[in-house]
N, C-alpha and C. Protein backbone atom coordinates (compact mmCIF):
# COMPACT_ATOMS: atom_id res chain seq x y z
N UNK A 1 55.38 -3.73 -4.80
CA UNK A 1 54.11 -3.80 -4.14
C UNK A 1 53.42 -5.08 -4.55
N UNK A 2 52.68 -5.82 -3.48
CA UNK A 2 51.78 -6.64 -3.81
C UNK A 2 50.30 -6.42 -4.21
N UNK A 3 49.60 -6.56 -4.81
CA UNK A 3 47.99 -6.10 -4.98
C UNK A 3 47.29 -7.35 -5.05
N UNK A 4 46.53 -7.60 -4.19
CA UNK A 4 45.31 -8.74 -4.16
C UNK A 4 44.33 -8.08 -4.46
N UNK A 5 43.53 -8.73 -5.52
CA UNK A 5 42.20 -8.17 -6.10
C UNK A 5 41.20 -9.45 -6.48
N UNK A 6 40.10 -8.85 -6.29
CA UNK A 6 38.90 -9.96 -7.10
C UNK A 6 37.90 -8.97 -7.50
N UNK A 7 37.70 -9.27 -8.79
CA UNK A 7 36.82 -8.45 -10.12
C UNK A 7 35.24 -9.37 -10.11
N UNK A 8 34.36 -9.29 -9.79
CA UNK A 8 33.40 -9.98 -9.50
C UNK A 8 32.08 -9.28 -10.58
N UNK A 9 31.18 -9.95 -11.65
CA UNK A 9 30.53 -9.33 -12.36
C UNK A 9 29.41 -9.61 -11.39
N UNK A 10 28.47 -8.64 -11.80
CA UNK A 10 26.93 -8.39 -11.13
C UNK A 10 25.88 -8.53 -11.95
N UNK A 11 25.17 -9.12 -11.86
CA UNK A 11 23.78 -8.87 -12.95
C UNK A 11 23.86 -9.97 -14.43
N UNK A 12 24.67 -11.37 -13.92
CA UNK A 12 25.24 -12.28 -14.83
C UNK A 12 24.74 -13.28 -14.46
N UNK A 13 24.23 -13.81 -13.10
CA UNK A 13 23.69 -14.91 -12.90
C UNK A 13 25.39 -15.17 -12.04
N UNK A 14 24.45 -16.53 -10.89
CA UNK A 14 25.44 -17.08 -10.79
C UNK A 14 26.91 -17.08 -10.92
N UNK A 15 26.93 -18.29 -12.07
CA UNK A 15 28.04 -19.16 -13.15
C UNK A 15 28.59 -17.55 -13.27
N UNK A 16 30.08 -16.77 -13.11
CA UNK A 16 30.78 -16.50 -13.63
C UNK A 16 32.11 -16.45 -13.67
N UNK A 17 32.31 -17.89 -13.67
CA UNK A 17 33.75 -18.37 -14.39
C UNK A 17 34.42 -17.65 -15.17
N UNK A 18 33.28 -17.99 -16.56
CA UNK A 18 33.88 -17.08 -17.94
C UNK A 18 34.43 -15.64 -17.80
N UNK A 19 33.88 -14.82 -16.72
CA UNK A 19 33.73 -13.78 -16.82
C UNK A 19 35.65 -13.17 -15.83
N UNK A 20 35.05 -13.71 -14.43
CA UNK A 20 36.45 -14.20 -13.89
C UNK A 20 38.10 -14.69 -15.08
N UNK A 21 37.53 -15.28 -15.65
CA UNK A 21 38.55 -15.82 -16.58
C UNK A 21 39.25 -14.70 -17.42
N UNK A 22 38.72 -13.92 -17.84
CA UNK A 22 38.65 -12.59 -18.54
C UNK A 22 39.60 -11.75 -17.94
N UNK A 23 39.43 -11.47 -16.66
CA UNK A 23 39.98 -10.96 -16.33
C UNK A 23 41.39 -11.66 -15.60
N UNK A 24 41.60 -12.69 -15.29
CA UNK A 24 42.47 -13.55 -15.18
C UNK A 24 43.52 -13.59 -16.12
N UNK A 25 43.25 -13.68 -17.22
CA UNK A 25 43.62 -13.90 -18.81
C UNK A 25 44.48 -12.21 -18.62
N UNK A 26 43.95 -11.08 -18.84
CA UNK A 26 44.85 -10.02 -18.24
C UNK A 26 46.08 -10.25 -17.52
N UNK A 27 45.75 -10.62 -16.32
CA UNK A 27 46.63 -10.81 -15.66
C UNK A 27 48.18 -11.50 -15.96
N UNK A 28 47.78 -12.75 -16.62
CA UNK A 28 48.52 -13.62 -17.16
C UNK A 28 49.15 -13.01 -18.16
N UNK A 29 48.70 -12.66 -19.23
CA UNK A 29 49.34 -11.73 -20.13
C UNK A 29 50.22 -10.18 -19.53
N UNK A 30 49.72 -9.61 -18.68
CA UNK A 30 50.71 -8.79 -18.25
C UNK A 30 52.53 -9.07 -17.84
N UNK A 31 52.44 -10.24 -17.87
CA UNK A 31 53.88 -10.60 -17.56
C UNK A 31 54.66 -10.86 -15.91
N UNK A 32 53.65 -9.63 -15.57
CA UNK A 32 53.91 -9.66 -13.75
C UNK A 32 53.80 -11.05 -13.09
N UNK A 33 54.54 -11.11 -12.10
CA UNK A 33 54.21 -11.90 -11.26
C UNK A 33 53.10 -12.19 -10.33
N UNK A 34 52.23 -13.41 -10.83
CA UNK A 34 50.96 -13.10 -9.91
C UNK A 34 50.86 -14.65 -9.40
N UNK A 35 49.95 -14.70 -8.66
CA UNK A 35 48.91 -16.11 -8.37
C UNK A 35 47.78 -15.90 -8.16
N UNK A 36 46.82 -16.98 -9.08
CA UNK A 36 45.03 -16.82 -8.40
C UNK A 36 44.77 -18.02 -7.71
N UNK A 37 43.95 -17.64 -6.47
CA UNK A 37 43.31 -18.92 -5.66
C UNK A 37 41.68 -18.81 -6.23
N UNK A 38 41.15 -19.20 -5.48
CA UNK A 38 39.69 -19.53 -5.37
C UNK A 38 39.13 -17.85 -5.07
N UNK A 39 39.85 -17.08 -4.08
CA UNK A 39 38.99 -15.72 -3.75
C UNK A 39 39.11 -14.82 -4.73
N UNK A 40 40.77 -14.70 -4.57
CA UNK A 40 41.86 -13.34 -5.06
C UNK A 40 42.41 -13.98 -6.11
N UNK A 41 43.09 -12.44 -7.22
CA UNK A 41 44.54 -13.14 -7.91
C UNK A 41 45.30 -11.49 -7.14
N UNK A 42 46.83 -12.34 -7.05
CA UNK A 42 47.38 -11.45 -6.24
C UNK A 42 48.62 -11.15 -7.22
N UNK A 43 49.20 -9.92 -7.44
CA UNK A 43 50.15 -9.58 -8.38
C UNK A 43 51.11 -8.54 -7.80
N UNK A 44 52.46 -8.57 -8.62
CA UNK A 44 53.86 -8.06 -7.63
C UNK A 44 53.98 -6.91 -9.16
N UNK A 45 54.75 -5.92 -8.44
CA UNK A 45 54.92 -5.18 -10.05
C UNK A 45 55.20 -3.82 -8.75
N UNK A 46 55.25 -2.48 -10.12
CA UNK A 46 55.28 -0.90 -9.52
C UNK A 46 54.23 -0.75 -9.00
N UNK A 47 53.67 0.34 -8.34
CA UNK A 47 52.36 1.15 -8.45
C UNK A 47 51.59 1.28 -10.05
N UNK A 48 52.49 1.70 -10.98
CA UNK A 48 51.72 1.92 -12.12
C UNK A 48 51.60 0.46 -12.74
N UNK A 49 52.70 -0.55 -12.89
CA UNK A 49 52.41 -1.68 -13.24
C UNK A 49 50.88 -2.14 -12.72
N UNK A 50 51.08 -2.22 -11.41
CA UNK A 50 49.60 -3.42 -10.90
C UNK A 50 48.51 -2.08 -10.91
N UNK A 51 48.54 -1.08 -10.95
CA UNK A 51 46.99 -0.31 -11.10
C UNK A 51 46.69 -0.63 -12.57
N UNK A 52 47.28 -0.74 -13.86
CA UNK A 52 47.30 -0.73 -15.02
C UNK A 52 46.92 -1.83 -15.08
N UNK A 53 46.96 -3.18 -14.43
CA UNK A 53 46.72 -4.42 -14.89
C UNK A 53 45.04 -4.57 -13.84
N UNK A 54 45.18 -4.14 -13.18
CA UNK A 54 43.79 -3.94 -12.50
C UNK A 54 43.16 -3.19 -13.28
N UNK A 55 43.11 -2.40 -13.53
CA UNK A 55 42.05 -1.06 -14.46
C UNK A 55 42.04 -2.09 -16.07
N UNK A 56 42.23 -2.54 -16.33
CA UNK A 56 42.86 -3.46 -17.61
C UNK A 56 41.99 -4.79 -17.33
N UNK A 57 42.24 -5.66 -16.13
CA UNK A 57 41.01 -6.54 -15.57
C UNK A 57 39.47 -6.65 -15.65
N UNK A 58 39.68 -5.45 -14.65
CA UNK A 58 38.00 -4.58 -14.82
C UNK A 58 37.33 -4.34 -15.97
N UNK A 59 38.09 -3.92 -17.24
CA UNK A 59 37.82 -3.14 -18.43
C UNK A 59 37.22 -4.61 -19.01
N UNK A 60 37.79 -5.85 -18.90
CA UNK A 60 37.67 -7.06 -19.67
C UNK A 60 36.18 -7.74 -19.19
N UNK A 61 36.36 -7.75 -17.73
CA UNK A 61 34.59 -8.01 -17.27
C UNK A 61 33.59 -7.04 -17.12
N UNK A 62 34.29 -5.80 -17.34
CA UNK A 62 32.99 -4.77 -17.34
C UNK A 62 32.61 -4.72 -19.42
N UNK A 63 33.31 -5.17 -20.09
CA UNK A 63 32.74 -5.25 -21.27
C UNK A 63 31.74 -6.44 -21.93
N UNK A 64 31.46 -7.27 -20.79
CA UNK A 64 30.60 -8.09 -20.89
C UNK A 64 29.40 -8.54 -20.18
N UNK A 65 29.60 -7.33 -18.83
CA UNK A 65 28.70 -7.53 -17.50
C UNK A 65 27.97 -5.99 -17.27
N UNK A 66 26.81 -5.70 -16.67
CA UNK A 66 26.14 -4.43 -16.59
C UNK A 66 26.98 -3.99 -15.41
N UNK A 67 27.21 -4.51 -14.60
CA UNK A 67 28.69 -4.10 -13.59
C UNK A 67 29.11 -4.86 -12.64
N UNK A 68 30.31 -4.23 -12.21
CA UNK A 68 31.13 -5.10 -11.96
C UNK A 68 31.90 -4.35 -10.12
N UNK A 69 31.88 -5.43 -9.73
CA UNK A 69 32.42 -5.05 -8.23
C UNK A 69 33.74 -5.76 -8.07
N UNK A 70 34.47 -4.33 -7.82
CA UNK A 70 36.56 -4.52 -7.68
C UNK A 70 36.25 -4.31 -5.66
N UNK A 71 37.17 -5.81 -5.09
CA UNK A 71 37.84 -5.72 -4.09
C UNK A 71 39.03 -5.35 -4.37
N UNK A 72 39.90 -4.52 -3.63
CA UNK A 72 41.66 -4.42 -3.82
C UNK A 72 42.16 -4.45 -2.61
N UNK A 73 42.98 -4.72 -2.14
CA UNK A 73 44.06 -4.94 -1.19
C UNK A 73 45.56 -4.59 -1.32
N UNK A 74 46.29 -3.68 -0.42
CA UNK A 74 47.38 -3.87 -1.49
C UNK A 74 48.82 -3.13 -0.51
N UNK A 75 49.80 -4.45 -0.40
CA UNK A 75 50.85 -4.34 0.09
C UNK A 75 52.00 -3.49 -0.47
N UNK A 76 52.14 -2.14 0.08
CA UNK A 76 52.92 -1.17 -0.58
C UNK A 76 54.54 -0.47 0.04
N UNK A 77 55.33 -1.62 -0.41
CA UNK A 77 56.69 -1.24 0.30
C UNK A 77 57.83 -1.50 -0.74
N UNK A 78 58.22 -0.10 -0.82
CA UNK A 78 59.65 0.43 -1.61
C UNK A 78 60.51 -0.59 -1.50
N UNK A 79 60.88 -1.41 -2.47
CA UNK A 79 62.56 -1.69 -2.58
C UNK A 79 62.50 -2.91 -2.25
N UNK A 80 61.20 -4.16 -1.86
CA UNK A 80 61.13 -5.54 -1.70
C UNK A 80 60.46 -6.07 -2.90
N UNK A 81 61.37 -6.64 -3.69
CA UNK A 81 60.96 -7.63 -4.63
C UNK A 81 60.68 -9.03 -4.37
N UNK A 82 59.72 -9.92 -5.28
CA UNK A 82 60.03 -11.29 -4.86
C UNK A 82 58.58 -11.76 -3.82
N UNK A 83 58.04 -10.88 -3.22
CA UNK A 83 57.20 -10.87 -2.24
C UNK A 83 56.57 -11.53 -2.25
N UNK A 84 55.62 -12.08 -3.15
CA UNK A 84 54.68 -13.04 -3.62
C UNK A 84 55.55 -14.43 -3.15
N UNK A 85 56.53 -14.41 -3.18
CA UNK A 85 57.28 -16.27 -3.10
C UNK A 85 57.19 -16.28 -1.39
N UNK A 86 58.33 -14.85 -1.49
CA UNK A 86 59.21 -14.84 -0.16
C UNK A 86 58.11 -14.93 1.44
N UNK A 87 57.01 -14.35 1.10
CA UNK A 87 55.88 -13.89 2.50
C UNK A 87 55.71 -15.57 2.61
N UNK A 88 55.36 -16.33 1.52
CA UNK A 88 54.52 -17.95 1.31
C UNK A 88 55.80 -18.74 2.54
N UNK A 89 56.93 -18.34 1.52
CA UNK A 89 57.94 -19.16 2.22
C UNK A 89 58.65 -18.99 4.08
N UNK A 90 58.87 -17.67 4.27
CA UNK A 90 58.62 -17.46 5.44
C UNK A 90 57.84 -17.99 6.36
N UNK A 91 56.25 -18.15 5.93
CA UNK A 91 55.30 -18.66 6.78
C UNK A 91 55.44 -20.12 6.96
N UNK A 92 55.60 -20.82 5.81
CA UNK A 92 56.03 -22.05 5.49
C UNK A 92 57.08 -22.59 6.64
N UNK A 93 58.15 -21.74 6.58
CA UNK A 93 59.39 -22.50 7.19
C UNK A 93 58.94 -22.16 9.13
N UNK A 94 58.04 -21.17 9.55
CA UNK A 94 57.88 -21.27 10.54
C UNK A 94 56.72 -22.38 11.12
N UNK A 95 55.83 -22.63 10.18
CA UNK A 95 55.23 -23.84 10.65
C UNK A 95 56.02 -25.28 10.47
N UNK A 96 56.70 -25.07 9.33
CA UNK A 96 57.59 -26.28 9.84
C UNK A 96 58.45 -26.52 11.00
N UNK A 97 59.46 -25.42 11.49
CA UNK A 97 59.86 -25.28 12.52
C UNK A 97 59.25 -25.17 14.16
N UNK A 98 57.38 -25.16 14.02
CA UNK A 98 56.61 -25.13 14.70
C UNK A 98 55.71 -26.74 14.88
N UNK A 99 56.12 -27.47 13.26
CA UNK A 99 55.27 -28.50 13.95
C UNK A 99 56.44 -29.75 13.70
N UNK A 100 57.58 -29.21 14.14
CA UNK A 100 58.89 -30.12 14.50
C UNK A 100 58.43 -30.01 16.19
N UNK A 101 58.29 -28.61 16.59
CA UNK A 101 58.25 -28.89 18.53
C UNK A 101 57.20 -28.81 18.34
N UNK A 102 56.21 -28.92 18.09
CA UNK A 102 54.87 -29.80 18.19
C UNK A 102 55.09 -31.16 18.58
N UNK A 103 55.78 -32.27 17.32
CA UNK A 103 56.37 -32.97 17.45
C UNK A 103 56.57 -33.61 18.62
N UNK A 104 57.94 -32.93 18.90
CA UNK A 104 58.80 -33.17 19.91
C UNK A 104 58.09 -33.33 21.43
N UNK A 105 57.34 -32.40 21.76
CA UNK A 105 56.59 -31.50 22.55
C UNK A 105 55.39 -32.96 23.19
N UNK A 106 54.71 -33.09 21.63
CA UNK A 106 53.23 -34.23 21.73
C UNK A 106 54.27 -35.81 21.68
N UNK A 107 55.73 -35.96 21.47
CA UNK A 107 56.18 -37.56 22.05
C UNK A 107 56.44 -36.80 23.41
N UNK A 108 56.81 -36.17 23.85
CA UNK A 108 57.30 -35.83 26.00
C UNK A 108 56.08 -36.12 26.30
N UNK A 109 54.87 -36.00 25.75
CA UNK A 109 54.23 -36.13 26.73
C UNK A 109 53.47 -37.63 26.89
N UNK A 110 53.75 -38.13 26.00
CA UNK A 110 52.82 -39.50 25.43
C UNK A 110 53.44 -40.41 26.29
């Protein structure tokens, strides 16, 4: 399964990097396979793996924030590992293969 999440503290002001980080830092230490952007960090694992590292997240910014607001998202299919690479790369190779006849497509007509 994939799980996209963002742990967001409330009642901190602004600025919370530090707080984000915290729970980031979890993540990283869990061992799983993850990536964080700018919104989400998104992580590959069991059901009990990624709920454990989420509930484990939360626990790290809710011990420093009066509370804390969990988005989750979460891609749940038996028996596909790798998911996190494989979905990126898929998409990848069809826009490449899309802006080859783009390409092709924008010299026919020039």
């Amino acid at each position: 399964m994939i799980v996209a999440f963002s742990v967001t503290p409330l009642g901190v002001g602004e600025d919370v990097g530090e707080y984000v980080a915290d729970a980031v830092r979890v993540v990283r230490e869990s061992g799983l396979p993850h990536r964080t952007d700018a919104m989400f960090t998104s992580l590959e694992g069991d059901w009990e793996e990624c709920m454990d590292v989420v509930r484990r997240a939360v626990a790290a910014v809710e011990a420093r924030a009066p509370r804390v607001s969990l988005v989750l998202k979460a891609d749940i299919r038996p028996g596909v590992t790798d998911g996190l690479t494989a979905k990126v790369e898929t998409v990848e190779r069809h826009l490449s293969e899309g802006s080859a006849e783009g390409s092709a497509a924008g010299s026919a007509e020039g």
